[in-house]
ModelCIF file with pLDDT and N, C-alpha, C, O atoms, coordinates in Angstrom:
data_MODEL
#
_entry.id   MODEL 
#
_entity.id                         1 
_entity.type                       polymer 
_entity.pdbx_number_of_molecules   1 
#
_entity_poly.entity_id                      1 
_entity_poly.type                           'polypeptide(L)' 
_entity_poly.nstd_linkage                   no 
_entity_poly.nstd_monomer                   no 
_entity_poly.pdbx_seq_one_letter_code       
;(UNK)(UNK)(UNK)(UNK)(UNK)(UNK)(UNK)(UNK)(UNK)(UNK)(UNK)(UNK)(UNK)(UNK)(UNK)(UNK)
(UNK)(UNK)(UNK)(UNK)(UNK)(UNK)(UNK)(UNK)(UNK)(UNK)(UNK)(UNK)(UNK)(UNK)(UNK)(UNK)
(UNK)(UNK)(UNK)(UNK)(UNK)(UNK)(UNK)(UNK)(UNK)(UNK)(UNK)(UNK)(UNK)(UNK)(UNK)(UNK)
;
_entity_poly.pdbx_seq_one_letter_code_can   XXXXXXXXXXXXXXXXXXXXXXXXXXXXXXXXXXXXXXXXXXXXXXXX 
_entity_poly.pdbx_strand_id                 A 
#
loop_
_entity_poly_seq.entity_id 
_entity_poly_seq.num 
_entity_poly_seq.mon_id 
_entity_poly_seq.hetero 
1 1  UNK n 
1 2  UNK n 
1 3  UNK n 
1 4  UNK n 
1 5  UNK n 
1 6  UNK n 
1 7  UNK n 
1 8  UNK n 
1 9  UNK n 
1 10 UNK n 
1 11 UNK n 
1 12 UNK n 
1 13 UNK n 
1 14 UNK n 
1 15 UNK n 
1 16 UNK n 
1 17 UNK n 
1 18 UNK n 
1 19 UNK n 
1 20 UNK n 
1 21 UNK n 
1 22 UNK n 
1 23 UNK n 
1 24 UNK n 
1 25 UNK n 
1 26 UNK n 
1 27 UNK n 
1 28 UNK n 
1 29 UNK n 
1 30 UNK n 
1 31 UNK n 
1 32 UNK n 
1 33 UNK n 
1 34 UNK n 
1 35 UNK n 
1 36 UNK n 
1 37 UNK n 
1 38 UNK n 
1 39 UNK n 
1 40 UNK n 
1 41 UNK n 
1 42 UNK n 
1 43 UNK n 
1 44 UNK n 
1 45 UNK n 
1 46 UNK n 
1 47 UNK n 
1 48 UNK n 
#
_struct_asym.id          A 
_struct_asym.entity_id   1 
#
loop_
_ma_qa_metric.id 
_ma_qa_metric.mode 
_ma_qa_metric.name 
_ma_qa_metric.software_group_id 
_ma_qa_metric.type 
1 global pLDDT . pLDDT 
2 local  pLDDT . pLDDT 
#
_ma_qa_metric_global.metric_id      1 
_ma_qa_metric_global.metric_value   92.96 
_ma_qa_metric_global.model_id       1 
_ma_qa_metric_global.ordinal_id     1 
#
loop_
_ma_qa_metric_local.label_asym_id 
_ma_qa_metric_local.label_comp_id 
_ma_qa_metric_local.label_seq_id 
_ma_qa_metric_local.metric_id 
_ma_qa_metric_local.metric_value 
_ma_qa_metric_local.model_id 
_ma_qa_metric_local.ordinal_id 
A UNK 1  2 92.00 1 1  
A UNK 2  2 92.00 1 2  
A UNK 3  2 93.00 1 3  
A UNK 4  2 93.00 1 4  
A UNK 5  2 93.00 1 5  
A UNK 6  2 94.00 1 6  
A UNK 7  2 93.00 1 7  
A UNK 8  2 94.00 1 8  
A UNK 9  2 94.00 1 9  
A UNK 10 2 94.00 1 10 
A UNK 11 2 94.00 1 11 
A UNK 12 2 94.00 1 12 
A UNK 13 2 93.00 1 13 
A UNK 14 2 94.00 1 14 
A UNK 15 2 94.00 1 15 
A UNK 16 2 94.00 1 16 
A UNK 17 2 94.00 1 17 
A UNK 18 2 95.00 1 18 
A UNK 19 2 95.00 1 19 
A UNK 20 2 94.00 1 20 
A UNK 21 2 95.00 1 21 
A UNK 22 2 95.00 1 22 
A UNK 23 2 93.00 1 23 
A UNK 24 2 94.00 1 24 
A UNK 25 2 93.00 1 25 
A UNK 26 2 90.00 1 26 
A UNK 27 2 87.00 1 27 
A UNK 28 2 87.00 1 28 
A UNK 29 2 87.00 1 29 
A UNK 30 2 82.00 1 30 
A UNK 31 2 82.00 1 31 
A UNK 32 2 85.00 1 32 
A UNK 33 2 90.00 1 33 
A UNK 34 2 91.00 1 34 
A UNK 35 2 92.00 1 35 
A UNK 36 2 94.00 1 36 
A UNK 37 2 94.00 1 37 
A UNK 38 2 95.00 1 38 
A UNK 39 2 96.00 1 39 
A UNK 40 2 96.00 1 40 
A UNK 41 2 96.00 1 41 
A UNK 42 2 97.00 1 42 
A UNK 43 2 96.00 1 43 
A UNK 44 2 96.00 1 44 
A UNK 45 2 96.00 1 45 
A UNK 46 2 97.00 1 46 
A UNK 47 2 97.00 1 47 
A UNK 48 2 96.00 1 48 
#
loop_
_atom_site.group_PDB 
_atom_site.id 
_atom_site.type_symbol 
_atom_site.label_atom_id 
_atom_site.label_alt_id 
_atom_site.label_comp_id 
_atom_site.label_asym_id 
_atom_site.label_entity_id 
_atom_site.label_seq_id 
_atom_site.pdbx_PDB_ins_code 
_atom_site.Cartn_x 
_atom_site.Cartn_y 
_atom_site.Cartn_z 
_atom_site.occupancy 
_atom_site.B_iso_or_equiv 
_atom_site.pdbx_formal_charge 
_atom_site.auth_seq_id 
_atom_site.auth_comp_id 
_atom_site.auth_asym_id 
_atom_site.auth_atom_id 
_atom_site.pdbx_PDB_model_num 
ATOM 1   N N  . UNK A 1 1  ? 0.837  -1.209 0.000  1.00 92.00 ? 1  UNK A N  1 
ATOM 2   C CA . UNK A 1 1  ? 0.000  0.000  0.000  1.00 92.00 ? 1  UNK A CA 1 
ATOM 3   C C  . UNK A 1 1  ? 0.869  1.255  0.000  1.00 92.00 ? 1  UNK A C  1 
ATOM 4   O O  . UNK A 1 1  ? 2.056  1.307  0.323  1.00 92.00 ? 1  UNK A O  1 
ATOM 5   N N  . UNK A 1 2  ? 0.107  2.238  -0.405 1.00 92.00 ? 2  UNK A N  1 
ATOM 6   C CA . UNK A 1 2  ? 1.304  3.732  -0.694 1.00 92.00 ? 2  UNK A CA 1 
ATOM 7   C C  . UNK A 1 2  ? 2.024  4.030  0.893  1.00 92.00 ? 2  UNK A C  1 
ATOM 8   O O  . UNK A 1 2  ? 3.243  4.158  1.011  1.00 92.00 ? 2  UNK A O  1 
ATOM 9   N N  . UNK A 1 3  ? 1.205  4.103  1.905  1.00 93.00 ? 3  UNK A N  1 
ATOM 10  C CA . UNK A 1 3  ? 1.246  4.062  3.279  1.00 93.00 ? 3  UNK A CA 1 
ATOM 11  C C  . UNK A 1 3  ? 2.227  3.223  3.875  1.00 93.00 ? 3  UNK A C  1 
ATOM 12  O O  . UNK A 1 3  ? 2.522  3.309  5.067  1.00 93.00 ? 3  UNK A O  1 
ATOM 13  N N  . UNK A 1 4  ? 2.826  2.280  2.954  1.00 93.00 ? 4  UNK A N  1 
ATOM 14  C CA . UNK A 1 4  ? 4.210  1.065  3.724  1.00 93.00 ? 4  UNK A CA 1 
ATOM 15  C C  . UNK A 1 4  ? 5.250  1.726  2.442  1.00 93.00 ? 4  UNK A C  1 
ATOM 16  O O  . UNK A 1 4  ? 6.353  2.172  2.759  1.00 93.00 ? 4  UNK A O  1 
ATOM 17  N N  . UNK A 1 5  ? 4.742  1.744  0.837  1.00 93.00 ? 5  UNK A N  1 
ATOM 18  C CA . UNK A 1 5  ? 5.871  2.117  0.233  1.00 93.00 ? 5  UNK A CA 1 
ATOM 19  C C  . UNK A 1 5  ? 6.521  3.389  0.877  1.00 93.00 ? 5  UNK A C  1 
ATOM 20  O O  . UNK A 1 5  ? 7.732  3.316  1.089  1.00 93.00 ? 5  UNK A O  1 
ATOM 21  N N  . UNK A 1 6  ? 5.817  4.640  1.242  1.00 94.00 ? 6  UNK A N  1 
ATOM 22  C CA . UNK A 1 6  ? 6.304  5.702  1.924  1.00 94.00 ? 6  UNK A CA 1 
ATOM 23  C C  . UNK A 1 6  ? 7.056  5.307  2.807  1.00 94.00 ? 6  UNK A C  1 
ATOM 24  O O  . UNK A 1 6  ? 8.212  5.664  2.577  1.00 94.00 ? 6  UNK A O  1 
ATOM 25  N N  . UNK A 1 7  ? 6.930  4.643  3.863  1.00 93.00 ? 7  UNK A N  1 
ATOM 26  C CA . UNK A 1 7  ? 7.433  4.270  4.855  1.00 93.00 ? 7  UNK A CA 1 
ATOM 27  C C  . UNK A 1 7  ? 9.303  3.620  4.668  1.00 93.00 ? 7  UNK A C  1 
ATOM 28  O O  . UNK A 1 7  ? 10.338 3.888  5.278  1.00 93.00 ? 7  UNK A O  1 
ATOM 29  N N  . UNK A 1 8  ? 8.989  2.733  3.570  1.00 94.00 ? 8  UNK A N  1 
ATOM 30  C CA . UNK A 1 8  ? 10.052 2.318  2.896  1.00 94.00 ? 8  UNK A CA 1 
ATOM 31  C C  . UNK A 1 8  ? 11.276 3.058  2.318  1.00 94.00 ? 8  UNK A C  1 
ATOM 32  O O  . UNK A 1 8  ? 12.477 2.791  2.282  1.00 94.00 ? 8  UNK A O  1 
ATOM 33  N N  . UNK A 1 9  ? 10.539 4.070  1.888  1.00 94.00 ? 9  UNK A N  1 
ATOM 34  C CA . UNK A 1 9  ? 11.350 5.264  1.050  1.00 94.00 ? 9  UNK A CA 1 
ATOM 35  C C  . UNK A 1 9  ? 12.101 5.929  2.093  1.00 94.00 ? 9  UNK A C  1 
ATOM 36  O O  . UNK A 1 9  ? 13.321 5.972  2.256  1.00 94.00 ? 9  UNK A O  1 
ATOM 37  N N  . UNK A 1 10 ? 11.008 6.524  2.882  1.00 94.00 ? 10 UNK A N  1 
ATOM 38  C CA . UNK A 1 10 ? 11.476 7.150  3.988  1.00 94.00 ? 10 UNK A CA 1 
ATOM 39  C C  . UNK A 1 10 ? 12.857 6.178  4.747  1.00 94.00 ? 10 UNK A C  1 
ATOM 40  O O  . UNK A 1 10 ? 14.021 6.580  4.758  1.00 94.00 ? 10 UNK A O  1 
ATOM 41  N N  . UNK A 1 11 ? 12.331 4.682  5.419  1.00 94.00 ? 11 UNK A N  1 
ATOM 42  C CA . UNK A 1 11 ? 13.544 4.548  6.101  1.00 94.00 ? 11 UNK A CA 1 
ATOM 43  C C  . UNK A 1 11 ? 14.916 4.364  4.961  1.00 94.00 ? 11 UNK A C  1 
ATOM 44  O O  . UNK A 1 11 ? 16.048 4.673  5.333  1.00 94.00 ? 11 UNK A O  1 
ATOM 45  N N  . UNK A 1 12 ? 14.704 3.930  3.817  1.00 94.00 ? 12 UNK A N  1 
ATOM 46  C CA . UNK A 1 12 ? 16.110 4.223  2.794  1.00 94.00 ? 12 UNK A CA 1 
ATOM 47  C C  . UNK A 1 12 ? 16.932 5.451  2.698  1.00 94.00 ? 12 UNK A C  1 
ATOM 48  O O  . UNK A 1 12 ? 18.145 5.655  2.660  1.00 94.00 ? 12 UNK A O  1 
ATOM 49  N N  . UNK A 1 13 ? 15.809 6.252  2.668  1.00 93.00 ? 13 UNK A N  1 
ATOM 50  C CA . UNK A 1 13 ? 16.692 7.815  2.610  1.00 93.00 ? 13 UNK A CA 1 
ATOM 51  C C  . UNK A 1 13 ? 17.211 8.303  3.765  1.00 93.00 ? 13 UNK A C  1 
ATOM 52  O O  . UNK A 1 13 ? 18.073 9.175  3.881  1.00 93.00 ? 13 UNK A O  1 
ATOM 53  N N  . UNK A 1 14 ? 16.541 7.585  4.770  1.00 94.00 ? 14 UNK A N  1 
ATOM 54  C CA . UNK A 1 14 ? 17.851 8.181  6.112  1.00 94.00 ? 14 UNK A CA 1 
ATOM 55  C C  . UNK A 1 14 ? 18.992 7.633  6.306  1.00 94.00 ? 14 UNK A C  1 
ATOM 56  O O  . UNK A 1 14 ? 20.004 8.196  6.723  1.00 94.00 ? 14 UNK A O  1 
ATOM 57  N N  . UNK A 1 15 ? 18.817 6.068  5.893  1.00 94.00 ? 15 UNK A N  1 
ATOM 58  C CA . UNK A 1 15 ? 19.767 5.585  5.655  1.00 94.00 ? 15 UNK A CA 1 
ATOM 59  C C  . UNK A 1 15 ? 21.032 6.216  4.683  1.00 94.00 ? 15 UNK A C  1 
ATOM 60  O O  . UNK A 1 15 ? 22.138 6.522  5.129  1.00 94.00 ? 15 UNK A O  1 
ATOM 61  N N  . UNK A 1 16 ? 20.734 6.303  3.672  1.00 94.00 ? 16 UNK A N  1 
ATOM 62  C CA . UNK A 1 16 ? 20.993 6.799  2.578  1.00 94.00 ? 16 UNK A CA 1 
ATOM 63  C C  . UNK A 1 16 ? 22.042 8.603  2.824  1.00 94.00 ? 16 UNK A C  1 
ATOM 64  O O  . UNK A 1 16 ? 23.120 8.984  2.367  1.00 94.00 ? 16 UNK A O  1 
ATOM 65  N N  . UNK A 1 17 ? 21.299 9.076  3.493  1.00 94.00 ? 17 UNK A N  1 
ATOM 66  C CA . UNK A 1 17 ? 21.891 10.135 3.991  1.00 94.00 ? 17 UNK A CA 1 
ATOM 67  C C  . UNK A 1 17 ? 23.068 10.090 5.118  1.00 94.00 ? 17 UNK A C  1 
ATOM 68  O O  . UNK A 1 17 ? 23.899 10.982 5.285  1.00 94.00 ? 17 UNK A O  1 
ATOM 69  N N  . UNK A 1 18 ? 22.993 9.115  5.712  1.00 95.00 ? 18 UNK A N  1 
ATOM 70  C CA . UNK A 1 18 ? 24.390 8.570  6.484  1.00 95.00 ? 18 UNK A CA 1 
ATOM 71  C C  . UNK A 1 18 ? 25.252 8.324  5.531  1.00 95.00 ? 18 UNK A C  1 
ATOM 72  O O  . UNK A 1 18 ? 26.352 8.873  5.484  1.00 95.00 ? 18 UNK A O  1 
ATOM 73  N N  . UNK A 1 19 ? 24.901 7.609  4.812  1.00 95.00 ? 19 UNK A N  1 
ATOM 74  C CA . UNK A 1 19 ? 26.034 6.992  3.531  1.00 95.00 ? 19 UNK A CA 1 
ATOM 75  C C  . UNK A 1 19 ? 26.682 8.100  3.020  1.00 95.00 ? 19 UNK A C  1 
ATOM 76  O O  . UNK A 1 19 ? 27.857 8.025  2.660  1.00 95.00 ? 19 UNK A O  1 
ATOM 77  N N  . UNK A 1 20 ? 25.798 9.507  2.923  1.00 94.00 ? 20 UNK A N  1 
ATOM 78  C CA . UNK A 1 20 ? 26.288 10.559 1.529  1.00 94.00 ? 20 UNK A CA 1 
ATOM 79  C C  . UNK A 1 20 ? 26.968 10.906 2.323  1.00 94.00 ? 20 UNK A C  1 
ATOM 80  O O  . UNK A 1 20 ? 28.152 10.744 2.028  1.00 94.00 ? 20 UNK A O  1 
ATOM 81  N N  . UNK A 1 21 ? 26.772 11.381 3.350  1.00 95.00 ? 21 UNK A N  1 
ATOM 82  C CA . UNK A 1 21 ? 27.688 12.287 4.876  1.00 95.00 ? 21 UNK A CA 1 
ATOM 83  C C  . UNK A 1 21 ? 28.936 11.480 4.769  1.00 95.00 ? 21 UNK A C  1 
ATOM 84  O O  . UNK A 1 21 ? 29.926 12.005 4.260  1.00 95.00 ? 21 UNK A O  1 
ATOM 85  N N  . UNK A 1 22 ? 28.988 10.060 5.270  1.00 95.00 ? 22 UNK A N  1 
ATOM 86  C CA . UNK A 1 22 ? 29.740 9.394  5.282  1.00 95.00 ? 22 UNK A CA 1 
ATOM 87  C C  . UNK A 1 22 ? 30.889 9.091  4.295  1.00 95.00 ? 22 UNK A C  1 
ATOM 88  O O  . UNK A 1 22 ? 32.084 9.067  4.590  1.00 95.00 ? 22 UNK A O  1 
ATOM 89  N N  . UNK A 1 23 ? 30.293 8.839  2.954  1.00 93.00 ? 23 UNK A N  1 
ATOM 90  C CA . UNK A 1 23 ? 31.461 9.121  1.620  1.00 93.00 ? 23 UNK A CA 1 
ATOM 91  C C  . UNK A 1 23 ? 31.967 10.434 1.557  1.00 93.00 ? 23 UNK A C  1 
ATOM 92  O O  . UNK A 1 23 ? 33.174 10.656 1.462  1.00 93.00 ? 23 UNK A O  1 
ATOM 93  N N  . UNK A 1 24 ? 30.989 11.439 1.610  1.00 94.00 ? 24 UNK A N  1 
ATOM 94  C CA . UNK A 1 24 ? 31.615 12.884 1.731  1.00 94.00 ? 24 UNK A CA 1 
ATOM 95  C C  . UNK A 1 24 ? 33.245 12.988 2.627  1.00 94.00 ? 24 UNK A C  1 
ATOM 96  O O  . UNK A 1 24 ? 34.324 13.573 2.527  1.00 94.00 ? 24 UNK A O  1 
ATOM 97  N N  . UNK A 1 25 ? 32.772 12.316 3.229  1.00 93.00 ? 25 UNK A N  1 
ATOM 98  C CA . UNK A 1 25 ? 34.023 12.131 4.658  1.00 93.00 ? 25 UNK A CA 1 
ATOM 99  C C  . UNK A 1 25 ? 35.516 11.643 3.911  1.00 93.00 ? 25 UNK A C  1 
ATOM 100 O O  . UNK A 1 25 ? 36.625 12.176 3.959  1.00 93.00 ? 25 UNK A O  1 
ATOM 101 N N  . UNK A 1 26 ? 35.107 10.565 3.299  1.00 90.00 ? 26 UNK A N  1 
ATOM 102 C CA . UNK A 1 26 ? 35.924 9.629  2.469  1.00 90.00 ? 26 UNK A CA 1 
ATOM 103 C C  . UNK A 1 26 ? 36.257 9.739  1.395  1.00 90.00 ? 26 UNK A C  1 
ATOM 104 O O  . UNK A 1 26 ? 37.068 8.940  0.927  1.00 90.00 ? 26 UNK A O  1 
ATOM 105 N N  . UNK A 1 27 ? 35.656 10.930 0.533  1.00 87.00 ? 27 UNK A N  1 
ATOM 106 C CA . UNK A 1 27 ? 35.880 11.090 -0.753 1.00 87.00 ? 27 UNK A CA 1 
ATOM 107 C C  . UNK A 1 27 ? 36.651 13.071 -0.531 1.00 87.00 ? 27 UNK A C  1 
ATOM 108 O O  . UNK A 1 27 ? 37.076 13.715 -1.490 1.00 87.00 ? 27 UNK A O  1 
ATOM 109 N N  . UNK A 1 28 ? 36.624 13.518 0.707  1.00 87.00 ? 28 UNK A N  1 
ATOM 110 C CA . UNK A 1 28 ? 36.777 14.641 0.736  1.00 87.00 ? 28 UNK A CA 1 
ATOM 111 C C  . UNK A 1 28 ? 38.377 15.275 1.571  1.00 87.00 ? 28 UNK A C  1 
ATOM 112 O O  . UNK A 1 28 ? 39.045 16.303 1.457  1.00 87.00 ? 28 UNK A O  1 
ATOM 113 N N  . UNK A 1 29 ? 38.462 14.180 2.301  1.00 87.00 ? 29 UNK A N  1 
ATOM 114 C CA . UNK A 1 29 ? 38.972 14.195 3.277  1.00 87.00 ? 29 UNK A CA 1 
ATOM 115 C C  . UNK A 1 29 ? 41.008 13.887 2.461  1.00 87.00 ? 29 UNK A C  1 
ATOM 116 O O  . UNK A 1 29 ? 41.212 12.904 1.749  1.00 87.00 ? 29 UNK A O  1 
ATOM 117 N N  . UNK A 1 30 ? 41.959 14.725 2.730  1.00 82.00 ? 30 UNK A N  1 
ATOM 118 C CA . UNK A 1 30 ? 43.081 14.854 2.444  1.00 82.00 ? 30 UNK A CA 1 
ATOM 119 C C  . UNK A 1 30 ? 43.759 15.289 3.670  1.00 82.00 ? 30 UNK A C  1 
ATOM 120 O O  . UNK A 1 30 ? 43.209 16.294 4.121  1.00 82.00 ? 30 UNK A O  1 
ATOM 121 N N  . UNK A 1 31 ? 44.740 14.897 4.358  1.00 82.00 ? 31 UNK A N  1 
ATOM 122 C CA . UNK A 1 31 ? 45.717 15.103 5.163  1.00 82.00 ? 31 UNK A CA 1 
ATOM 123 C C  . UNK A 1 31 ? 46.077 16.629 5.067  1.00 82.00 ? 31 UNK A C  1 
ATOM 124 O O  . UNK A 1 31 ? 46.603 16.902 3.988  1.00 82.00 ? 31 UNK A O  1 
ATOM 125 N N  . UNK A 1 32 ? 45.908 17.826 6.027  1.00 85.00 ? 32 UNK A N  1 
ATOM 126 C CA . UNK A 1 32 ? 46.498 18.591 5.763  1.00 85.00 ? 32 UNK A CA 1 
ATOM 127 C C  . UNK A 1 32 ? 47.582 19.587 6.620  1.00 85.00 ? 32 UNK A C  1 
ATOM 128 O O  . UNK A 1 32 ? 47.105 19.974 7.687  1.00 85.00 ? 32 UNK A O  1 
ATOM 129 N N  . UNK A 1 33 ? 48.559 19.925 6.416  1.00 90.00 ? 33 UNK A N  1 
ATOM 130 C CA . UNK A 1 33 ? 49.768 20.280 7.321  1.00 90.00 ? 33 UNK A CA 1 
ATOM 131 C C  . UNK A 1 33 ? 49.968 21.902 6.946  1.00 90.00 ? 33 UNK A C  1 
ATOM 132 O O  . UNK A 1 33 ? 50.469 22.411 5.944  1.00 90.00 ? 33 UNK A O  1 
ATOM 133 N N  . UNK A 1 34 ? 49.252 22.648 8.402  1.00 91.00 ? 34 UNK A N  1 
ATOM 134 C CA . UNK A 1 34 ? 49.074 23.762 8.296  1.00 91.00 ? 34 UNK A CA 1 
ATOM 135 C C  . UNK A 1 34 ? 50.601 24.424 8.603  1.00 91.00 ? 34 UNK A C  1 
ATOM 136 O O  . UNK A 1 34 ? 50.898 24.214 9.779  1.00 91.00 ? 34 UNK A O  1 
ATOM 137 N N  . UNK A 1 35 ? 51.612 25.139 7.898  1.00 92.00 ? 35 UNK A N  1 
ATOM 138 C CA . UNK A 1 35 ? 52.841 25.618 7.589  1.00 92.00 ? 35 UNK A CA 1 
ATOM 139 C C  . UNK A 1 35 ? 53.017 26.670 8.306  1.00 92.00 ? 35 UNK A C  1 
ATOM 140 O O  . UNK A 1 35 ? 52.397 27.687 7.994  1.00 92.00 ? 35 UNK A O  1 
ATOM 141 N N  . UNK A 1 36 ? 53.802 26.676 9.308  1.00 94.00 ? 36 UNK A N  1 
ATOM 142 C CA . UNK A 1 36 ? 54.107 27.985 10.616 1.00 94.00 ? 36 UNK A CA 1 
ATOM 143 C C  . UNK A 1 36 ? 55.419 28.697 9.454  1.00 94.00 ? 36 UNK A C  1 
ATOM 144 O O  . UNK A 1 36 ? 56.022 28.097 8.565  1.00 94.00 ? 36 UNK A O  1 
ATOM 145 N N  . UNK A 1 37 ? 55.532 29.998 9.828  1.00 94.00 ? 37 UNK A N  1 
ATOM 146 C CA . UNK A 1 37 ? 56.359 30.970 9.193  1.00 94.00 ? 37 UNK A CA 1 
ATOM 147 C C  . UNK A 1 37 ? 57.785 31.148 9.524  1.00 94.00 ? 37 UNK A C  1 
ATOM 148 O O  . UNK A 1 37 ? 58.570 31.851 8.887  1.00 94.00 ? 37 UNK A O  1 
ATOM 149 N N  . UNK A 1 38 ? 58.082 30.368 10.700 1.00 95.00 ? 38 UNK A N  1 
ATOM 150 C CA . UNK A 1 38 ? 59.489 29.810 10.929 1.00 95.00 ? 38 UNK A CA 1 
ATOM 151 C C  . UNK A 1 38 ? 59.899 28.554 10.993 1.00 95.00 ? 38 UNK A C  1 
ATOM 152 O O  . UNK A 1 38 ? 60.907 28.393 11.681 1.00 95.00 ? 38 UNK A O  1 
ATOM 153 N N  . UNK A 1 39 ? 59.450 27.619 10.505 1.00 96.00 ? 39 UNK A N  1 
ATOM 154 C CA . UNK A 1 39 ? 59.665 26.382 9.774  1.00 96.00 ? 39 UNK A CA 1 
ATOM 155 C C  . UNK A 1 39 ? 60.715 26.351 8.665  1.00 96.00 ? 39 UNK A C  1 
ATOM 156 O O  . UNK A 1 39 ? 60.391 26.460 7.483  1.00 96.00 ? 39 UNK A O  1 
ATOM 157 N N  . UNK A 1 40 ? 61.706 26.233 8.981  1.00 96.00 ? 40 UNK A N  1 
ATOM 158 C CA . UNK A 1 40 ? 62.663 26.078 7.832  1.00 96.00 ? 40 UNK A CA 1 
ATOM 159 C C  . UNK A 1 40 ? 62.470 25.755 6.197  1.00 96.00 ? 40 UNK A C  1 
ATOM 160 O O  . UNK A 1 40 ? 61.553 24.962 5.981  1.00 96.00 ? 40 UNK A O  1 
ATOM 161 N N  . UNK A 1 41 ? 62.962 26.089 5.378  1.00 96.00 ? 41 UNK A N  1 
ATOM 162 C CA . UNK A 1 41 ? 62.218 25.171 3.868  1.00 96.00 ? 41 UNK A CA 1 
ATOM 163 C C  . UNK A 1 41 ? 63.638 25.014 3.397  1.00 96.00 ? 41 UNK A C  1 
ATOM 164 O O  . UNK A 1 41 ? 64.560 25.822 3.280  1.00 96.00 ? 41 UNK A O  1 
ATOM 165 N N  . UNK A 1 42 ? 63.531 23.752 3.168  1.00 97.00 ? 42 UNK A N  1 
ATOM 166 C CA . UNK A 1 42 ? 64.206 22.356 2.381  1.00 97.00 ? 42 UNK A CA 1 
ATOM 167 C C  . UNK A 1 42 ? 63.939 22.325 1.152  1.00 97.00 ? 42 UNK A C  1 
ATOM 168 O O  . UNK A 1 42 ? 62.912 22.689 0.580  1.00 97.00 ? 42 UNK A O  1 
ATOM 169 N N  . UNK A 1 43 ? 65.170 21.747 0.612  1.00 96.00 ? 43 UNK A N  1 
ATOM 170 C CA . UNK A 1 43 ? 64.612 21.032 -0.807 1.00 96.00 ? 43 UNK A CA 1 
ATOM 171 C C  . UNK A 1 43 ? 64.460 19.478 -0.618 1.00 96.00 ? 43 UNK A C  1 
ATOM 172 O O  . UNK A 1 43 ? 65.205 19.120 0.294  1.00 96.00 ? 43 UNK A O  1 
ATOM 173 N N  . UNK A 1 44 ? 63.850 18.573 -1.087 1.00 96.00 ? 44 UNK A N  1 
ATOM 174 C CA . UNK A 1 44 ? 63.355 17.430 -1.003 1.00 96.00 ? 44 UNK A CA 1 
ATOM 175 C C  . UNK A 1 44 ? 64.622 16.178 -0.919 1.00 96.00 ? 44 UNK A C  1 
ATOM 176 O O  . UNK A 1 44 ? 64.606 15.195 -0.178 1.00 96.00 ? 44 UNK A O  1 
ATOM 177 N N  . UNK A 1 45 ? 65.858 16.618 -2.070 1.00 96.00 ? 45 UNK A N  1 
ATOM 178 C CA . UNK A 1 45 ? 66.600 16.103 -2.234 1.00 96.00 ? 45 UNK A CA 1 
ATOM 179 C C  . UNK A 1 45 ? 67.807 16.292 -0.984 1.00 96.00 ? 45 UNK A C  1 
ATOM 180 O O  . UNK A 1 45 ? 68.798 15.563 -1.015 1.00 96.00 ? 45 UNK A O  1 
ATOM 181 N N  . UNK A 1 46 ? 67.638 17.330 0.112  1.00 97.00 ? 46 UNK A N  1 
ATOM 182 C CA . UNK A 1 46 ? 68.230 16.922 1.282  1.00 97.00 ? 46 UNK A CA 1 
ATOM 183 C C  . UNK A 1 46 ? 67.806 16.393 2.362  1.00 97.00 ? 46 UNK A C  1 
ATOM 184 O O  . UNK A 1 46 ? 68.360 16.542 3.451  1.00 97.00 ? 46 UNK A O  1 
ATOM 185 N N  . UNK A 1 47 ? 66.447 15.503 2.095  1.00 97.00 ? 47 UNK A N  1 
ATOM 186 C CA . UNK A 1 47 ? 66.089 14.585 3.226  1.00 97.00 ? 47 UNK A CA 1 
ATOM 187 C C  . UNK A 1 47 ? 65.849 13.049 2.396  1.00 97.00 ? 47 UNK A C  1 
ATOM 188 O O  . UNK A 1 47 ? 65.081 12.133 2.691  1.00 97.00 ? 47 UNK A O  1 
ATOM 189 N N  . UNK A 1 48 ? 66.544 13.135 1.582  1.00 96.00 ? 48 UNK A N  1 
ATOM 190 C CA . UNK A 1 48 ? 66.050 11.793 0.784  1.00 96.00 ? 48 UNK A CA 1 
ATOM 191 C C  . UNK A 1 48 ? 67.204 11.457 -0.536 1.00 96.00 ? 48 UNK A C  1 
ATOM 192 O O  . UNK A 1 48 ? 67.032 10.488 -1.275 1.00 96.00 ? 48 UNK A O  1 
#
């Protein structure tokens, strides 16, 4: 009946909305290293 399909929809899409939050997280998310102004700068080839 429309009254259980609603119901259905409804609990998918909350579900569903954890998931988007959740990939957002995972698809967004990059390591990032905020750079102080007396931090020395290197070239790559003298630590490696």
């Amino acid at each position: 009946p429309l009254e259980v399909q609603k119901a259905i929809v409804s609990e998918i899409k909350g579900y569903q909305k954890v998931i988007d939050g959740a990939r957002a997280v995972v698809d967004n998310y990059r390591p990032q290293i905020s750079i102080e102004a007396e931090w020395p700068i290197v070239k790559l080839g003298q630590l490696c």
